[in-house]
PDB file of N, CA and C in Angstrom:
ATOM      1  N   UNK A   1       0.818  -1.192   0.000  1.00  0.00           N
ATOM      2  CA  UNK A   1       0.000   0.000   0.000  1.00  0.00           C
ATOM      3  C   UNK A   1       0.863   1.257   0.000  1.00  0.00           C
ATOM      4  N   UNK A   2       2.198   1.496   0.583  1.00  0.00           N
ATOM      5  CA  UNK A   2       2.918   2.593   0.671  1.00  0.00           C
ATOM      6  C   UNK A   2       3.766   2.169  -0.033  1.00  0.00           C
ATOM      7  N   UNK A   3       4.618   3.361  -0.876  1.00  0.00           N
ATOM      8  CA  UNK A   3       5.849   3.161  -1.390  1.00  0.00           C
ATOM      9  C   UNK A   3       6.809   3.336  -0.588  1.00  0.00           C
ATOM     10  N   UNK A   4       7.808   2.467  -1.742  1.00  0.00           N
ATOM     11  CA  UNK A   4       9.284   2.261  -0.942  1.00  0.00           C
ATOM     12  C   UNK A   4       9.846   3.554  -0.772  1.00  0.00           C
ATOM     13  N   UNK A   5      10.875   3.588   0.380  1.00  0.00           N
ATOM     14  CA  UNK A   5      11.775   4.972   0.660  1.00  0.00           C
ATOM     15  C   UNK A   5      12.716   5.254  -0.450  1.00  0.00           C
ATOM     16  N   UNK A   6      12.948   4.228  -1.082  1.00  0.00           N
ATOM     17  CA  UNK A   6      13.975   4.534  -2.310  1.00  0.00           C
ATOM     18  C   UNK A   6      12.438   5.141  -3.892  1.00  0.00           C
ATOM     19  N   UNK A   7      11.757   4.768  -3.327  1.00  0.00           N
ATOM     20  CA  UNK A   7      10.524   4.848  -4.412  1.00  0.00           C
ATOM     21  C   UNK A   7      10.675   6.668  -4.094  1.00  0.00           C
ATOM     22  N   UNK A   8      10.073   7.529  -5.264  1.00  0.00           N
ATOM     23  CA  UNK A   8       9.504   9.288  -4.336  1.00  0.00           C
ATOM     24  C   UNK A   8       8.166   9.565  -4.323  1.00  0.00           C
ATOM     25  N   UNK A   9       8.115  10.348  -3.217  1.00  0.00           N
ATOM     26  CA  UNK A   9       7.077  10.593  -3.007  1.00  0.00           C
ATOM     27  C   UNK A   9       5.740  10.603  -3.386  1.00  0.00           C
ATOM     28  N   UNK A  10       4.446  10.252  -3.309  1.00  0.00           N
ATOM     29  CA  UNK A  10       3.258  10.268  -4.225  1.00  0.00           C
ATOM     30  C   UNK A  10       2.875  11.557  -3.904  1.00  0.00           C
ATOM     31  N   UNK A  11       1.908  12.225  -5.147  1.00  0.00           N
ATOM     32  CA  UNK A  11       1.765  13.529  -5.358  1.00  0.00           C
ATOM     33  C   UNK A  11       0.876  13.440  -3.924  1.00  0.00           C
ATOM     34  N   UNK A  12       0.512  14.999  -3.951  1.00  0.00           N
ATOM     35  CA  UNK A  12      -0.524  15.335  -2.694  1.00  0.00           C
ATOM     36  C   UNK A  12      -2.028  15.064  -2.649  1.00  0.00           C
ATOM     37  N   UNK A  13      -2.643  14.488  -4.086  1.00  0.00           N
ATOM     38  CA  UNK A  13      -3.315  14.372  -4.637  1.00  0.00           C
ATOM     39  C   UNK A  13      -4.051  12.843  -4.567  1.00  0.00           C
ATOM     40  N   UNK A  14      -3.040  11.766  -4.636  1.00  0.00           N
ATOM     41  CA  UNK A  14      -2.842  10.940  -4.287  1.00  0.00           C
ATOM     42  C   UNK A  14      -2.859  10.100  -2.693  1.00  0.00           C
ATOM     43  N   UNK A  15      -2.334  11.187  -2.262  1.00  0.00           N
ATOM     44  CA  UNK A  15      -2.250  11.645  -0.679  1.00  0.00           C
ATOM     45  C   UNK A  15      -3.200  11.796   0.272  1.00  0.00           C
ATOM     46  N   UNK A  16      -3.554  12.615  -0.446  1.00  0.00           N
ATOM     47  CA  UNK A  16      -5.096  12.532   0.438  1.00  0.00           C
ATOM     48  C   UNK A  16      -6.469  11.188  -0.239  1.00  0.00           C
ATOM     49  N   UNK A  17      -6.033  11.080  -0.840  1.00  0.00           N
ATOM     50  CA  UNK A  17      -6.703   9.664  -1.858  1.00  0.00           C
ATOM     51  C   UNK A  17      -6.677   8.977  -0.507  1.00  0.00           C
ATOM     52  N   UNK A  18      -5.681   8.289  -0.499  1.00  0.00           N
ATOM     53  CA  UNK A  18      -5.099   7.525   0.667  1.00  0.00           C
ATOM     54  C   UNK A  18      -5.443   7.945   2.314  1.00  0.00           C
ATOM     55  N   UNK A  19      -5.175   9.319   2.638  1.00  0.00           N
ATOM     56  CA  UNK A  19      -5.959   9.417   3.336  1.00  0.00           C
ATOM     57  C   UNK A  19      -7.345   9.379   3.746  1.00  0.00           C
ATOM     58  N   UNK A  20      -8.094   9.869   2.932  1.00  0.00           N
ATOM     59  CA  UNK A  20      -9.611   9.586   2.751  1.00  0.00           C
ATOM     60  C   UNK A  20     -10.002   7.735   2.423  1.00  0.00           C
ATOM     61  N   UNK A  21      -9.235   7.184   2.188  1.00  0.00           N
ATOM     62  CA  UNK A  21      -9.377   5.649   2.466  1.00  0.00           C
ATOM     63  C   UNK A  21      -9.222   4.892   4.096  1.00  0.00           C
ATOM     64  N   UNK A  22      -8.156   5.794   4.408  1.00  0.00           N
ATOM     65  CA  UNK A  22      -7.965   5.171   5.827  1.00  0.00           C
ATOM     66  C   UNK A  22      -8.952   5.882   6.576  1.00  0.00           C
ATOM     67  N   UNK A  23      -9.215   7.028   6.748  1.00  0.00           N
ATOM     68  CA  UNK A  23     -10.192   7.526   7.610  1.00  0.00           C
ATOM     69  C   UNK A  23     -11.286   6.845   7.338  1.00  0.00           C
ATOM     70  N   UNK A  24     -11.933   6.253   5.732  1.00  0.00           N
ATOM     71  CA  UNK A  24     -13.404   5.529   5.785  1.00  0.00           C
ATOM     72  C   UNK A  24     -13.182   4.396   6.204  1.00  0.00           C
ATOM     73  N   UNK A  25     -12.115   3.492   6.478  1.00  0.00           N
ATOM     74  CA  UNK A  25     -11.714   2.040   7.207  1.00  0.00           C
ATOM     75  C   UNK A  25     -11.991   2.499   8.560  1.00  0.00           C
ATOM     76  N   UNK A  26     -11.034   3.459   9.136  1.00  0.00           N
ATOM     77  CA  UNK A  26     -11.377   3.679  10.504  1.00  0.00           C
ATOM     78  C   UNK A  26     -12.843   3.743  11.093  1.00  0.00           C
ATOM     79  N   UNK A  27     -13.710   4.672  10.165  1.00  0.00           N
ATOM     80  CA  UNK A  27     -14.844   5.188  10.793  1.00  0.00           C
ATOM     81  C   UNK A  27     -15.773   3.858  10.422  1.00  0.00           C
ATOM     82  N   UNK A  28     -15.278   3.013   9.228  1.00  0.00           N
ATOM     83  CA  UNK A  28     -16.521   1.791   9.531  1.00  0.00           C
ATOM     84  C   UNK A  28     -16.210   0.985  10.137  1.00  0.00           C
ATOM     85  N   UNK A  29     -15.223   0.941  10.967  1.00  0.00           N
ATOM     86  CA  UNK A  29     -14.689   0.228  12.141  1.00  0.00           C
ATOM     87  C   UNK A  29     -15.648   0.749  13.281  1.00  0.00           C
ATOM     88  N   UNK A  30     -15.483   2.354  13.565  1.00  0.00           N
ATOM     89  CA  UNK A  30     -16.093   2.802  14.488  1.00  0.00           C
ATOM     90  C   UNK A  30     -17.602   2.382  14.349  1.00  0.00           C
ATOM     91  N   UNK A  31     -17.988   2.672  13.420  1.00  0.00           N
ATOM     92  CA  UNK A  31     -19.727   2.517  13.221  1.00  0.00           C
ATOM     93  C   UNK A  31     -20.049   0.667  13.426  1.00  0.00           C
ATOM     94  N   UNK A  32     -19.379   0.188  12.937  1.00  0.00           N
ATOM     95  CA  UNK A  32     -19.418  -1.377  13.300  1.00  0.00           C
ATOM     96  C   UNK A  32     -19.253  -1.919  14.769  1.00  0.00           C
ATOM     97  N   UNK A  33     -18.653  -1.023  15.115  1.00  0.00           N
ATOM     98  CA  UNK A  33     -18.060  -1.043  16.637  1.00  0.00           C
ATOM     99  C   UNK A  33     -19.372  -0.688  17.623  1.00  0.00           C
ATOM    100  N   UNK A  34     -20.193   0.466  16.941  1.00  0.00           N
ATOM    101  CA  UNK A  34     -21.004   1.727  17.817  1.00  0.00           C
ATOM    102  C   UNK A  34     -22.114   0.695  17.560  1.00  0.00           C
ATOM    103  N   UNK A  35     -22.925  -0.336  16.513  1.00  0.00           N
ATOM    104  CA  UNK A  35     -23.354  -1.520  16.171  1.00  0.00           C
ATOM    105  C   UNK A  35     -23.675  -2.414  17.178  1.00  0.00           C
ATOM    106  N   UNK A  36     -22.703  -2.996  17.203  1.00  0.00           N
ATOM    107  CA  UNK A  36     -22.323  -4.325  18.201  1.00  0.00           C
ATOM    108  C   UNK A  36     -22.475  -3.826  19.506  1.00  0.00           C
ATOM    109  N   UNK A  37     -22.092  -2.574  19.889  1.00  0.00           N
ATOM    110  CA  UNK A  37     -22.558  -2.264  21.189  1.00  0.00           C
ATOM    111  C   UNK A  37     -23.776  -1.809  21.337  1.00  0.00           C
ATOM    112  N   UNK A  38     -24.402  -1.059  20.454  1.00  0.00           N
ATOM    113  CA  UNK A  38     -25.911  -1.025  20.801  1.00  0.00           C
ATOM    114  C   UNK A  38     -26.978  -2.330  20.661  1.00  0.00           C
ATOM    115  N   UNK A  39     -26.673  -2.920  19.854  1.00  0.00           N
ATOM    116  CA  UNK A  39     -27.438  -4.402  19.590  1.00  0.00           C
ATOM    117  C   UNK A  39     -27.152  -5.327  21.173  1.00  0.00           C
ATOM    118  N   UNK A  40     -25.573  -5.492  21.636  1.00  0.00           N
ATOM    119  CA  UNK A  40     -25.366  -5.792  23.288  1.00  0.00           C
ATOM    120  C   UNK A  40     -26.516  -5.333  24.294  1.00  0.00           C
ATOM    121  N   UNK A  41     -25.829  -4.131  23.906  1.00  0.00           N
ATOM    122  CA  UNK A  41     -26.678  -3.452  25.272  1.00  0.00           C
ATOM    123  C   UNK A  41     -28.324  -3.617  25.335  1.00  0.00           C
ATOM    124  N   UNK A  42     -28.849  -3.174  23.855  1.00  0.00           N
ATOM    125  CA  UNK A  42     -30.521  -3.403  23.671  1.00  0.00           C
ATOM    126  C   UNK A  42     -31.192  -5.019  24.113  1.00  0.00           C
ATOM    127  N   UNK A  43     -29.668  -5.675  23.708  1.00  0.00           N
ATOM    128  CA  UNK A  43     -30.577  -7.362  23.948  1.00  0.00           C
ATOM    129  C   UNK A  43     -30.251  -7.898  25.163  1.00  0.00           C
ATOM    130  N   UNK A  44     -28.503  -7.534  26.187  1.00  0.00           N
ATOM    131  CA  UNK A  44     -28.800  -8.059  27.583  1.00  0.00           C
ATOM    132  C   UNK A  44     -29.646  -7.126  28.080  1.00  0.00           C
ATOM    133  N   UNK A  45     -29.170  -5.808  28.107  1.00  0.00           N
ATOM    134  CA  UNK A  45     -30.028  -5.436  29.067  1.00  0.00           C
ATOM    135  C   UNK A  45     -31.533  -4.651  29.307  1.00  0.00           C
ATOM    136  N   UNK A  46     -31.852  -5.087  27.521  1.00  0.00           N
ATOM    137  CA  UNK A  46     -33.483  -4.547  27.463  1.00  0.00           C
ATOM    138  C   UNK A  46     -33.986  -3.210  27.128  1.00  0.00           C
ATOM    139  N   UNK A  47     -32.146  -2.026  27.244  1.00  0.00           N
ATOM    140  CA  UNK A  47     -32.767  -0.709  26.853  1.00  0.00           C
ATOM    141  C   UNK A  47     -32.933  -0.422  25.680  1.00  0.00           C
ATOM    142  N   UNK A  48     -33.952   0.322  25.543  1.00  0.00           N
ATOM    143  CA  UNK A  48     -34.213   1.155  24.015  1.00  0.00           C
ATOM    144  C   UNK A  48     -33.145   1.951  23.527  1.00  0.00           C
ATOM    145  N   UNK A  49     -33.159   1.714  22.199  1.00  0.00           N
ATOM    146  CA  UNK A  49     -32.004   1.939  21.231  1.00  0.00           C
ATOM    147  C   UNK A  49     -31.239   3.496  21.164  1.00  0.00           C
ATOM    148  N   UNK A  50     -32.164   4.775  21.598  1.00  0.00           N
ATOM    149  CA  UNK A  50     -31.313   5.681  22.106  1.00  0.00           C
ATOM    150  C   UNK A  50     -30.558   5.391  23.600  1.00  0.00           C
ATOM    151  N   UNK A  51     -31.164   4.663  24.689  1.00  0.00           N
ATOM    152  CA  UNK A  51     -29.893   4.812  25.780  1.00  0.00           C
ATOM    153  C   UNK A  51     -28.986   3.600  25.367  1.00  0.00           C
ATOM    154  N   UNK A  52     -29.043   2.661  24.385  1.00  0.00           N
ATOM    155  CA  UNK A  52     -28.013   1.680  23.813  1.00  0.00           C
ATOM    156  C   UNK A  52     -27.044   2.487  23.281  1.00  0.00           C
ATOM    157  N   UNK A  53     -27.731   3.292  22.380  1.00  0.00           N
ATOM    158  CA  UNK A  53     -26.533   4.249  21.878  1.00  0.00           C
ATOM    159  C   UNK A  53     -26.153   4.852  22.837  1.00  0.00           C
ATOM    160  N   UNK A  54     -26.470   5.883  23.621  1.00  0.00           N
ATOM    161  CA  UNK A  54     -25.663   6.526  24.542  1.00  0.00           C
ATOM    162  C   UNK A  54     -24.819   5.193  24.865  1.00  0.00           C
ATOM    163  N   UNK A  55     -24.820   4.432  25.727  1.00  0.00           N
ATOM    164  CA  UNK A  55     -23.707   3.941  26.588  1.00  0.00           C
ATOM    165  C   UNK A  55     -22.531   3.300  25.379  1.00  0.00           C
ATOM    166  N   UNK A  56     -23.001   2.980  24.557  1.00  0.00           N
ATOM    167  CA  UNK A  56     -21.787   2.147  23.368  1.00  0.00           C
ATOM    168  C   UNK A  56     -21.168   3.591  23.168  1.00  0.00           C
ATOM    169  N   UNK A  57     -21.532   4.565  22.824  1.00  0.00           N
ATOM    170  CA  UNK A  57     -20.759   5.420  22.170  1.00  0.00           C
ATOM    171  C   UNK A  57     -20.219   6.258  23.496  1.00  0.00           C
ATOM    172  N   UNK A  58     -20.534   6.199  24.708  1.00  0.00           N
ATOM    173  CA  UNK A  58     -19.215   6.394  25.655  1.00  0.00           C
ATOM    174  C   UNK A  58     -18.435   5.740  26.151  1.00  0.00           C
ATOM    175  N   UNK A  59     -19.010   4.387  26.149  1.00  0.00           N
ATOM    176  CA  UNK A  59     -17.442   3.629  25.917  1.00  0.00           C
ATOM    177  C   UNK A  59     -16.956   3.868  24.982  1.00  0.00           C
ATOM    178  N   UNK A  60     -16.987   3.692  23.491  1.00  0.00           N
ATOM    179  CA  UNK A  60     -16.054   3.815  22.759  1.00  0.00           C
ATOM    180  C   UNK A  60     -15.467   5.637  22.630  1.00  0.00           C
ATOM    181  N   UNK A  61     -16.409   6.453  23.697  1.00  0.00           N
ATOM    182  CA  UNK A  61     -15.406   7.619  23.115  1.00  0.00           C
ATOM    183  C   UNK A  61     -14.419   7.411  24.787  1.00  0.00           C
ATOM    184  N   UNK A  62     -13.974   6.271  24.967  1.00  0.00           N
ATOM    185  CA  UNK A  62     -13.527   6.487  26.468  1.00  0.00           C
ATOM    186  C   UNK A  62     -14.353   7.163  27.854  1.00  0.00           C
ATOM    187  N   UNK A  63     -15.645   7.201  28.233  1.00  0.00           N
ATOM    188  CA  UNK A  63     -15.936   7.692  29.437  1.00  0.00           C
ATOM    189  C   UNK A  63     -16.625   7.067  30.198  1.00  0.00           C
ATOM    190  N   UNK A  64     -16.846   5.880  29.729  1.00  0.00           N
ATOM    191  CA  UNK A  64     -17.777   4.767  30.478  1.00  0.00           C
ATOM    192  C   UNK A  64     -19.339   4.930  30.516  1.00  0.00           C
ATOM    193  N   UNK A  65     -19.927   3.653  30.655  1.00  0.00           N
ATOM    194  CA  UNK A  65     -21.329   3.769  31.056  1.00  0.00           C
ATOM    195  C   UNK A  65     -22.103   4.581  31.454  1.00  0.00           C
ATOM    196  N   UNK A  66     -23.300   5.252  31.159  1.00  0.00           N
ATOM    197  CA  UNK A  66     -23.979   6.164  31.629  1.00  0.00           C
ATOM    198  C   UNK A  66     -25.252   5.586  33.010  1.00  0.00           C
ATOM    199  N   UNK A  67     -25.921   4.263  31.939  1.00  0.00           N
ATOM    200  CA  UNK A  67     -26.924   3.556  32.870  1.00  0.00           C
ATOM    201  C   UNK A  67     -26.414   2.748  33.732  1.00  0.00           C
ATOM    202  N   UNK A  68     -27.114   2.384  34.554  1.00  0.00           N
ATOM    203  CA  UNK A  68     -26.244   1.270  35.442  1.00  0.00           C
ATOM    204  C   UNK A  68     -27.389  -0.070  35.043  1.00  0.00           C
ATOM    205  N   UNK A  69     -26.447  -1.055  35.028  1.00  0.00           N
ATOM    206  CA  UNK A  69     -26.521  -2.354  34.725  1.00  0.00           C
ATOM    207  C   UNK A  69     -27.400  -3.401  35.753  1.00  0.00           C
ATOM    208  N   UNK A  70     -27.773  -3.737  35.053  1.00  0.00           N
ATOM    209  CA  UNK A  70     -28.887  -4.830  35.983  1.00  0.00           C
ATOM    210  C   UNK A  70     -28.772  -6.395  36.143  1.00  0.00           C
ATOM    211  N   UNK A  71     -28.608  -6.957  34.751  1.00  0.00           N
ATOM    212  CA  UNK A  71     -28.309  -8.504  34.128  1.00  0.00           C
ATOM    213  C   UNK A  71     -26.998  -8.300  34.759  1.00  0.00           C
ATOM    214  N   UNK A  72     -26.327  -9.893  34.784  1.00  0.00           N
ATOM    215  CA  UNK A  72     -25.244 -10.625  34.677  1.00  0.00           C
ATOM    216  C   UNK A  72     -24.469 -10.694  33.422  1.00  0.00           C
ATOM    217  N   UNK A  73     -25.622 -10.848  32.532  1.00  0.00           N
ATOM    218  CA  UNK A  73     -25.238 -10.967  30.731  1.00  0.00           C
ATOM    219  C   UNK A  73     -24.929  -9.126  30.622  1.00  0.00           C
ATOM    220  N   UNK A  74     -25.777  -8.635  30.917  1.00  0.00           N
ATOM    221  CA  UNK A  74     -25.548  -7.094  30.653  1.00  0.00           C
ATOM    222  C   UNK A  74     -23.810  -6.381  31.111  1.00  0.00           C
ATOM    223  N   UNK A  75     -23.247  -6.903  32.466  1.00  0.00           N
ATOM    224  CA  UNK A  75     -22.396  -6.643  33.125  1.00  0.00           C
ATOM    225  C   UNK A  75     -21.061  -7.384  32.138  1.00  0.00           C
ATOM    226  N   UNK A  76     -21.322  -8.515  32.344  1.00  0.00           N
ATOM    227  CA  UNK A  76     -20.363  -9.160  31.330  1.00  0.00           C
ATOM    228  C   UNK A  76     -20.050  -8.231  30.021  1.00  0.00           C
ATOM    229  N   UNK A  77     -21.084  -8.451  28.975  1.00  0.00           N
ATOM    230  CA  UNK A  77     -21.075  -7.436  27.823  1.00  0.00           C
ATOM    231  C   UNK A  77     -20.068  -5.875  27.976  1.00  0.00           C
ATOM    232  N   UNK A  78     -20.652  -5.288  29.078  1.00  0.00           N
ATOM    233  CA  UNK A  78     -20.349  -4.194  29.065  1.00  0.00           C
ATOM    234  C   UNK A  78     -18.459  -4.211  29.607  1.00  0.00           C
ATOM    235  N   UNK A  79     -18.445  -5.341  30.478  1.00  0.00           N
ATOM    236  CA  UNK A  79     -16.876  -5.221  30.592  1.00  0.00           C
ATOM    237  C   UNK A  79     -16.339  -6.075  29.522  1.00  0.00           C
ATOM    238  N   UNK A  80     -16.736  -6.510  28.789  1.00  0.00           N
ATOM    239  CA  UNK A  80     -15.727  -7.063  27.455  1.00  0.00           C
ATOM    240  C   UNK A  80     -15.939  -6.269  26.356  1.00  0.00           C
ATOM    241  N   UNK A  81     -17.147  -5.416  26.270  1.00  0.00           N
ATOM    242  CA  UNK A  81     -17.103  -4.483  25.366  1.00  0.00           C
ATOM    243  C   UNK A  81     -16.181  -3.356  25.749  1.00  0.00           C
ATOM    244  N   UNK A  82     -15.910  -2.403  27.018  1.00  0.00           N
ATOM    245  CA  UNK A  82     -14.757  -1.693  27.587  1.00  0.00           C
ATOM    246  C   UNK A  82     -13.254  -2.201  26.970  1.00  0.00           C
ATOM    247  N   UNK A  83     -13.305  -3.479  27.200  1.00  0.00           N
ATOM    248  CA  UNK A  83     -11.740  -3.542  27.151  1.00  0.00           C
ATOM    249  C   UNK A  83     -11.738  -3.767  25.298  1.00  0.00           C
ATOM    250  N   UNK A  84     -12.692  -4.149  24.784  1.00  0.00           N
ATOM    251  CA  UNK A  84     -12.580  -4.138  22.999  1.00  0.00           C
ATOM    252  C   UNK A  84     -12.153  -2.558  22.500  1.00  0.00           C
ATOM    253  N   UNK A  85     -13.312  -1.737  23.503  1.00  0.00           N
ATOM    254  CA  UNK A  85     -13.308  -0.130  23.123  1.00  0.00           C
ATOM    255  C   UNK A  85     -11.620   0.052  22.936  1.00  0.00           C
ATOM    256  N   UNK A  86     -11.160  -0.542  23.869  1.00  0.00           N
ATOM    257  CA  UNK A  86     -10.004   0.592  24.520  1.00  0.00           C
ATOM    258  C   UNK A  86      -8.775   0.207  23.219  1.00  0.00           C
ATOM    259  N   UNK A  87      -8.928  -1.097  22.616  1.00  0.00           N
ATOM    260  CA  UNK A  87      -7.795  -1.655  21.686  1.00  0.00           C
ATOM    261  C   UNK A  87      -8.520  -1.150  20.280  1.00  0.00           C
ATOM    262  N   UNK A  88      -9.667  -0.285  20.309  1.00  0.00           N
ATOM    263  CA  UNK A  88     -10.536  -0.455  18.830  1.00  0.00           C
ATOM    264  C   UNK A  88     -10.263   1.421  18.811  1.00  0.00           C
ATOM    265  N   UNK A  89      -9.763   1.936  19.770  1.00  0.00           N
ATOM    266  CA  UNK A  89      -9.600   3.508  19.737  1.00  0.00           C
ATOM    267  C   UNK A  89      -7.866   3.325  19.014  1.00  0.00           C
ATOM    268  N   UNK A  90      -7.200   2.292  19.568  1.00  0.00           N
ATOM    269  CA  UNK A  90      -5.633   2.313  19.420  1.00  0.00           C
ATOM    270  C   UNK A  90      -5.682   1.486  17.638  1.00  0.00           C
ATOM    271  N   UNK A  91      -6.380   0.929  17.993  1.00  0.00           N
ATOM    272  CA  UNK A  91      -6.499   0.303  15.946  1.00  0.00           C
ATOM    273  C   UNK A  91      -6.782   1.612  15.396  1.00  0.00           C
ATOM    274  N   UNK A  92      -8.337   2.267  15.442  1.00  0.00           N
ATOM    275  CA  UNK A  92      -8.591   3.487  14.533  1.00  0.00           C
ATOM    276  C   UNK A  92      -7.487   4.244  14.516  1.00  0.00           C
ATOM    277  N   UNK A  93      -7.078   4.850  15.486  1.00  0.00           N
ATOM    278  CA  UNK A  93      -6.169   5.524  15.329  1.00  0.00           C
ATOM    279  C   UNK A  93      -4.781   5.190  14.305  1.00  0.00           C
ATOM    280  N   UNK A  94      -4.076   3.819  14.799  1.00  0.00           N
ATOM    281  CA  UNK A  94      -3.359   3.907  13.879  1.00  0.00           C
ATOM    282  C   UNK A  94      -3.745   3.478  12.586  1.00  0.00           C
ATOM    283  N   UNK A  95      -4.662   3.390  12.029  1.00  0.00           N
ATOM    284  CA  UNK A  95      -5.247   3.317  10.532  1.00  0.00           C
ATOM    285  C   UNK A  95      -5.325   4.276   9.540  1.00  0.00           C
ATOM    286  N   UNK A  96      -5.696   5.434  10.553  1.00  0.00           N
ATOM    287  CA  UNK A  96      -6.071   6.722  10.289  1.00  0.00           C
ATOM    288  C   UNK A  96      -4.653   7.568  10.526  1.00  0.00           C
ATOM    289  N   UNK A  97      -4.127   7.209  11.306  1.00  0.00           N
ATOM    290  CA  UNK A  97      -2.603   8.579  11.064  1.00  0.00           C
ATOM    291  C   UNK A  97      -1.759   7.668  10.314  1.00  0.00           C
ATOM    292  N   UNK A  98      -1.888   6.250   9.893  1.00  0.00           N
ATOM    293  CA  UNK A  98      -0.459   5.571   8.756  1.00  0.00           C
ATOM    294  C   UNK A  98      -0.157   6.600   7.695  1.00  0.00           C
ATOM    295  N   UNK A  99      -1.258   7.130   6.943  1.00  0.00           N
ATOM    296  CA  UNK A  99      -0.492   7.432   5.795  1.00  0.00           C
ATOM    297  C   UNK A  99       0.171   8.603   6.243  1.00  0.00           C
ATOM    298  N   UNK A 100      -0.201   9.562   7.613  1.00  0.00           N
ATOM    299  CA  UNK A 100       0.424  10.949   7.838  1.00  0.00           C
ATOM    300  C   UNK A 100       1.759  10.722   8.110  1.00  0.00           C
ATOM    301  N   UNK A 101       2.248   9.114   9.388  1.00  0.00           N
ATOM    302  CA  UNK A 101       3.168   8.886   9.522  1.00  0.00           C
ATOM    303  C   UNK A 101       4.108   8.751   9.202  1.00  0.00           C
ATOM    304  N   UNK A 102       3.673   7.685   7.582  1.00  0.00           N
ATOM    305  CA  UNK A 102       4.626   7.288   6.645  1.00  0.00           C
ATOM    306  C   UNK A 102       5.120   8.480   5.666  1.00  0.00           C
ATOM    307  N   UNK A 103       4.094   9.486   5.350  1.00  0.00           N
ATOM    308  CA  UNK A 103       4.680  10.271   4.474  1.00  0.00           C
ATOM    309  C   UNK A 103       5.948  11.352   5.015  1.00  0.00           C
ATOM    310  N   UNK A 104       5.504  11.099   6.564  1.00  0.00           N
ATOM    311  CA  UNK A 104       6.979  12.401   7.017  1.00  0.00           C
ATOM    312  C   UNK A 104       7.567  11.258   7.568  1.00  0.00           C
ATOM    313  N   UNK A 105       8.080  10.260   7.517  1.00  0.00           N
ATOM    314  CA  UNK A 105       9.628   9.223   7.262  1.00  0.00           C
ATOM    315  C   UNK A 105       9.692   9.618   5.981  1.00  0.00           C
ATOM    316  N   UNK A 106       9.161   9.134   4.927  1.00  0.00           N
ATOM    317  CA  UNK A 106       9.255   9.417   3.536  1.00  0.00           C
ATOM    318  C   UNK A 106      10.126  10.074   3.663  1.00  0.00           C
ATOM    319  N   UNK A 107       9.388  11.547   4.008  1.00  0.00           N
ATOM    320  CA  UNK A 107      10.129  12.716   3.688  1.00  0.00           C
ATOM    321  C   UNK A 107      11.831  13.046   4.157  1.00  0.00           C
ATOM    322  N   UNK A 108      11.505  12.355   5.263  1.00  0.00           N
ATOM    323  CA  UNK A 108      12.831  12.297   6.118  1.00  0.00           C
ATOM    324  C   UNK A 108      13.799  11.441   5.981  1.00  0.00           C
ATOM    325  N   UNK A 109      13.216  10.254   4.854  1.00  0.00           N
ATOM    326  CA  UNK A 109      14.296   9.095   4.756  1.00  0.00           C
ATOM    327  C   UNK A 109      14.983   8.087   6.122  1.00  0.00           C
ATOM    328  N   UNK A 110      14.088   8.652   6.805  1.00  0.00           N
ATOM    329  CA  UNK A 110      14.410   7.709   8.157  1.00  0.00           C
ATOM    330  C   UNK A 110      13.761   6.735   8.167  1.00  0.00           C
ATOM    331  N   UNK A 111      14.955   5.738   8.496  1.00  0.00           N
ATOM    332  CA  UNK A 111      14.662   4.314   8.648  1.00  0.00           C
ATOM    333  C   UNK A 111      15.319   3.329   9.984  1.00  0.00           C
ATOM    334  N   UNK A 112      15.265   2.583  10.509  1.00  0.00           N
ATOM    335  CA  UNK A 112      16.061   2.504  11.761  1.00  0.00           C
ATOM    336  C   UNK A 112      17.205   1.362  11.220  1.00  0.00           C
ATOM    337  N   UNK A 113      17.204   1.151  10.009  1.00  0.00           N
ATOM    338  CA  UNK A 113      18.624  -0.184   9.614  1.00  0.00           C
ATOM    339  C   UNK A 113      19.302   1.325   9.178  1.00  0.00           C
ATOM    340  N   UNK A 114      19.027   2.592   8.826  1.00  0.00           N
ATOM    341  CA  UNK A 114      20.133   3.222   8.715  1.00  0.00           C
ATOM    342  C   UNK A 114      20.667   3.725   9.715  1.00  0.00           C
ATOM    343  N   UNK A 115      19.961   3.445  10.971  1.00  0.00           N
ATOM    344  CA  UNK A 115      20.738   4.647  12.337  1.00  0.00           C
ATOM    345  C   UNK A 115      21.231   3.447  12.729  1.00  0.00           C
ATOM    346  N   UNK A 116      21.732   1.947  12.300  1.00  0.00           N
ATOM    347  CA  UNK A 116      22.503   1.005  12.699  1.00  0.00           C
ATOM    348  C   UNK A 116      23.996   0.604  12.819  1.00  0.00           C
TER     349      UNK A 116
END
């Protein structure tokens, strides 16, 4: 997907091509993500699909649960959905800044077999 360091640079044009690809991977990650937690939450623990959404989408923006939990199945869910959130913020993310990353090494020609 990226060119080689000996390869040059792809235009800016291109660039954001690439960027606008990784950001729509990321965000249907997120929306797939925001999904699975409202469908959780609506079926252990019975709430209607706006407070499903609220609580999926503060876990995944990092701030935790809003309602408090009732089920066993509900409790479970919600702590294995937490710890998914927390590795599914560190995936988006790096999906979404690769191509910014790679293009300033590019630029810089830094590589770590050359600082060897």
């Amino acid at each position: 997907m990226f060119e080689h360091r000996s390869e040059p640079l792809i235009p800016r044009r291109e660039f954001y091509q690439r960027l606008a690809y990784s950001t729509a991977v990321g965000s249907a990650i997120v929306a797939i993500s925001l999904g699975v937690g409202m469908a959780g939450y609506h079926g252990f623990e019975g709430m209607p699909w706006l407070d499903a959404f609220l609580n999926a989408s503060m876990l995944l923006g990092g701030m935790g649960p809003v309602t408090e939990l009732h089920t066993s199945g509900g409790k479970l869910f919600a702590g294995v959905f937490a710890l998914y959130c927390g590795l599914a913020v560190i995936l988006v993310a790096g999906i979404t800044l690769s191509p910014v990353v790679h293009r300033f090494f590019h630029k810089l020609h830094a590589d770590v077999e050359d600082r060897d």
